[in-house]
Protein backbone atom coordinates (compact mmCIF):
# COMPACT_ATOMS: atom_id res chain seq x y z
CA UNK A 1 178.64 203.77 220.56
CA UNK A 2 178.43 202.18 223.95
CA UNK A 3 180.71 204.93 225.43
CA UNK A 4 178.24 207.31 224.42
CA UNK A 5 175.38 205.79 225.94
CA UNK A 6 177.16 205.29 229.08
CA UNK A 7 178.15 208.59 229.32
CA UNK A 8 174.73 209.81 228.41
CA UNK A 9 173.28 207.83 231.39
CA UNK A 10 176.32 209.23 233.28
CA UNK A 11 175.28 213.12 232.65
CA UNK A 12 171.63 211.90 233.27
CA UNK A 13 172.71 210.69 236.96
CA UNK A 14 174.77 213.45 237.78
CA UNK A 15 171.63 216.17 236.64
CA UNK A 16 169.38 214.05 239.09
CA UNK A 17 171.96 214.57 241.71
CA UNK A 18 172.09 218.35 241.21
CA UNK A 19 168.42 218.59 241.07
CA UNK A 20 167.45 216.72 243.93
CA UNK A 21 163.87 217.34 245.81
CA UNK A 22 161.04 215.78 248.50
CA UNK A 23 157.93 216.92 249.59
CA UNK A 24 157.22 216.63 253.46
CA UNK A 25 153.66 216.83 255.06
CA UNK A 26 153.08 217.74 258.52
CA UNK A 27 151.62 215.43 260.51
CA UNK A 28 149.60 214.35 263.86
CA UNK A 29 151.48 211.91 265.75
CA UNK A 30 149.28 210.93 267.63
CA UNK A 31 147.09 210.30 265.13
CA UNK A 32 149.56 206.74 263.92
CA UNK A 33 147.52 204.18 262.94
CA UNK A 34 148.03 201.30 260.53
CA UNK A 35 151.14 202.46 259.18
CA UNK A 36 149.51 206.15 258.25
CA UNK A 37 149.51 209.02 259.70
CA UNK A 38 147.00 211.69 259.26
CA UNK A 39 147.74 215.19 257.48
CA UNK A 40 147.03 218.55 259.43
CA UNK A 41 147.80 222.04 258.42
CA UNK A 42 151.57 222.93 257.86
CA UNK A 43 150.94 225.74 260.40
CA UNK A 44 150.52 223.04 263.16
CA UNK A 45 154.69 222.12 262.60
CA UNK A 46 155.94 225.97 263.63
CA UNK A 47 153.47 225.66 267.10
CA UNK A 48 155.17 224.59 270.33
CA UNK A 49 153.33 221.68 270.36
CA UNK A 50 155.58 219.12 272.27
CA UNK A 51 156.16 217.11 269.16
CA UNK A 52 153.11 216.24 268.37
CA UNK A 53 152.87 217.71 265.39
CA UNK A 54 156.34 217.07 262.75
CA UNK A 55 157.24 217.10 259.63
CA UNK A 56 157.26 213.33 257.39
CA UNK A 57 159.25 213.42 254.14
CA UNK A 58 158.89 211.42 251.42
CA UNK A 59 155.60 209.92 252.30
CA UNK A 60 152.76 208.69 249.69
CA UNK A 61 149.23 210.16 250.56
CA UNK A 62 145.89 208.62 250.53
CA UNK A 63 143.10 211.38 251.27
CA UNK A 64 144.49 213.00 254.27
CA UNK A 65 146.44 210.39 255.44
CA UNK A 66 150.78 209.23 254.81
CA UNK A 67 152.36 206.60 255.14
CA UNK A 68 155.82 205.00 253.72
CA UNK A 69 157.92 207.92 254.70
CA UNK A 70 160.39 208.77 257.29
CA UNK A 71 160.62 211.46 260.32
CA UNK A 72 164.45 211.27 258.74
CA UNK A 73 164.70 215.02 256.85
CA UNK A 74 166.98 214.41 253.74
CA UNK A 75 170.47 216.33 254.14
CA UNK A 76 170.71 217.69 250.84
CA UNK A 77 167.72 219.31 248.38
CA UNK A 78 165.30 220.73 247.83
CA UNK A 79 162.07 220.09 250.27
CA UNK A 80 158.85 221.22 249.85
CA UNK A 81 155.52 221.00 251.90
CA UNK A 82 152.69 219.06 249.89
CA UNK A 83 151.13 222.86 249.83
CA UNK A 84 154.08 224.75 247.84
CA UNK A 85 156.11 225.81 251.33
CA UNK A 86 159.77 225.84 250.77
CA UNK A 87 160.93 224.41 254.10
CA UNK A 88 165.03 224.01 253.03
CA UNK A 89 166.78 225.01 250.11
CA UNK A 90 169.16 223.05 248.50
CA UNK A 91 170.74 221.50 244.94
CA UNK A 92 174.01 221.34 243.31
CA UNK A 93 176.75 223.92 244.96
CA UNK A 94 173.93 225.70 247.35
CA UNK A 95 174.20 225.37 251.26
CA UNK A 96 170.83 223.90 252.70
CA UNK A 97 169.52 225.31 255.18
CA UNK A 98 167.41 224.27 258.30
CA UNK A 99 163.69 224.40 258.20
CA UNK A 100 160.10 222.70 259.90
């Protein structure tokens, strides 16, 4: 009976791996202020904008500002723009590729 619940929690981890996913929001930085940055318009990551505009993963928002993220993009999943943008591809046995 343990062995079963171990392996069910086993199967569980494994799915999670395969299924992996973050959202990203593109940001201002020059906007940084008290740990947050504020939120602009996806569009504003594909300009030439001499990085001030990037992309932050993982972040929690607060109105249209982030903070507790990273300017670290993950290297495997899914990751998706807080608007629905699919900026890489990814999950179990897929190649990723480069986006943002």
């Amino acid at each position: 009976m343990v062995k079963v619940g171990m392996l069910g929690t086993l199967s569980m981890s494994l799915a999670a791996c395969g299924s992996s996913s973050s959202v990203a929001d593109c940001v201002d930085g020059y906007s940084y202020r008290d740990g947050r940055y504020k939120v602009v318009n996806d569009r504003d990551c594909d300009s030439l904008s001499g990085g001030r505009y990037f992309w932050y993963y993982g972040g929690t928002t607060s109105g249209l500002q982030v903070s507790n993220g990273t300017t670290l993009k993950p290297r495997k999943g899914e990751i998706k723009s807080r608007a629905g943008r699919v900026l890489q591809r990814g999950g179990f046995g897929s190649k990723s590729s480069s986006g943002g």
